[in-house]
C-alpha atoms as a PDB file:
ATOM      1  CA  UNK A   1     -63.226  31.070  58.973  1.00  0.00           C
ATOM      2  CA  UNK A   2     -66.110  28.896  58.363  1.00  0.00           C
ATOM      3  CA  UNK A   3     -68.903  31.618  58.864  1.00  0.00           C
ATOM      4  CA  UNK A   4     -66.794  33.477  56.277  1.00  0.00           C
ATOM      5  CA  UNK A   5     -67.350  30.625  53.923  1.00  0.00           C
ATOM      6  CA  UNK A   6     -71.109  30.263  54.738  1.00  0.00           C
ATOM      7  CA  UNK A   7     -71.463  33.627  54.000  1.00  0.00           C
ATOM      8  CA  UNK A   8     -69.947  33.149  50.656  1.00  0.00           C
ATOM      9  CA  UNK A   9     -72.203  30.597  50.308  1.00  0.00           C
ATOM     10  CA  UNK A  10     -75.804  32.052  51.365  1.00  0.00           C
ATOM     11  CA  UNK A  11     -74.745  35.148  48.911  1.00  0.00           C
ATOM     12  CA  UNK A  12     -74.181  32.817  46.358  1.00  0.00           C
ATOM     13  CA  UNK A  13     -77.017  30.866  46.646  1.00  0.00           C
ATOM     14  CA  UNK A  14     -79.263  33.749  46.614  1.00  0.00           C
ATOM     15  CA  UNK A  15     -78.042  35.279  43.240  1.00  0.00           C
ATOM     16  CA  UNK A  16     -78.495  31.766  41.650  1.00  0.00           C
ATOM     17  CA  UNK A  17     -81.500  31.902  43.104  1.00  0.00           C
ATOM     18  CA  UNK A  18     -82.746  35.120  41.331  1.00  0.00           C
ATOM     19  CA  UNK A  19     -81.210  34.044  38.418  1.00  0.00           C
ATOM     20  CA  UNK A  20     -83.095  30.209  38.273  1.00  0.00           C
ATOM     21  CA  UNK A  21     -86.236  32.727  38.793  1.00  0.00           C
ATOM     22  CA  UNK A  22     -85.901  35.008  36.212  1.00  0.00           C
ATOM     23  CA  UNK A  23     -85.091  32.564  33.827  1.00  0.00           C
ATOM     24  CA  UNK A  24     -88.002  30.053  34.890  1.00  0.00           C
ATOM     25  CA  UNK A  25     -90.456  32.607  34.985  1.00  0.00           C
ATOM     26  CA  UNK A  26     -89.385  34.989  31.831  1.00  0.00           C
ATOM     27  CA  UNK A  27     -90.036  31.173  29.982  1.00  0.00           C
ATOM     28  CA  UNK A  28     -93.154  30.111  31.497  1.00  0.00           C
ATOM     29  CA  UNK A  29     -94.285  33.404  30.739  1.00  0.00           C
ATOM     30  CA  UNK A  30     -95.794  34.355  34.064  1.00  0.00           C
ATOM     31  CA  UNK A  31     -93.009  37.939  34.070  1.00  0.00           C
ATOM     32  CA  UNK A  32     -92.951  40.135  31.380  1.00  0.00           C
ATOM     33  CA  UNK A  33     -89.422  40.307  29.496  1.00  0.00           C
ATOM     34  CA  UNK A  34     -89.498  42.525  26.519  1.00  0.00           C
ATOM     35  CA  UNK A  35     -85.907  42.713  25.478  1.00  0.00           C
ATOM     36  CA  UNK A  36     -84.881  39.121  26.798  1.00  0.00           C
ATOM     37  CA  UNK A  37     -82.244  39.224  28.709  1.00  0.00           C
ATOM     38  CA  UNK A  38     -83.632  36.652  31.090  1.00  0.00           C
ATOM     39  CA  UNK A  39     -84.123  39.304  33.783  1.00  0.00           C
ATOM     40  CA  UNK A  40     -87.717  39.988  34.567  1.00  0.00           C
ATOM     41  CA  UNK A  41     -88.702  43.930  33.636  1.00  0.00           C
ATOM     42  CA  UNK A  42     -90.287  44.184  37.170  1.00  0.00           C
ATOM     43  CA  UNK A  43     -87.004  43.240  38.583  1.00  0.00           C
ATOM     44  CA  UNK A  44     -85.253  46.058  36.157  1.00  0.00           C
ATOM     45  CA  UNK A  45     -87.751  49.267  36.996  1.00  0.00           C
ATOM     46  CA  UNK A  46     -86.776  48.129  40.751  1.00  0.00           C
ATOM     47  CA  UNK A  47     -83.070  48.768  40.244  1.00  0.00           C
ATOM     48  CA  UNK A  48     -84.024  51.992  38.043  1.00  0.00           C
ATOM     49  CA  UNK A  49     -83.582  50.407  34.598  1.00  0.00           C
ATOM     50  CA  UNK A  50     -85.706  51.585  31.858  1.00  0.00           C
ATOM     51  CA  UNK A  51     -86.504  47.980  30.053  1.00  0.00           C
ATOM     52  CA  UNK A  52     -86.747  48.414  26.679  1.00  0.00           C
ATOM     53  CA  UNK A  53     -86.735  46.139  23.467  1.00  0.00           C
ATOM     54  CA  UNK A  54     -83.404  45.970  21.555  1.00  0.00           C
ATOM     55  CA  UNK A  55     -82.991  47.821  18.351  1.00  0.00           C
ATOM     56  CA  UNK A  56     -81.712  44.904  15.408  1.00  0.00           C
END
């Protein structure tokens, strides 16, 4: 039972993780975020997402 819940843990450290990132880095302006979301557009043409600015 407890490696279950360090499991749950590590996973959930690591999204957080990538989150903290893109959010630190879309605002210090080191990654590129055209239609800010918060989610780096290197990190989107990785998963096969076509990052693009939102129409108003």
């Amino acid at each position: 039972m407890n490696e279950i819940i360090i499991v749950v843990v590590a996973i959930v450290v690591l999204i957080v993780g990538v989150i903290v990132y893109g959010v630190i880095s879309t605002t210090m302006g080191s990654e590129e975020d055209v239609n800010k979301n918060y989610i780096p557009d290197r990190f989107e043409r990785m998963v096969g997402k076509d990052p693009k600015k939102k129409e108003e």
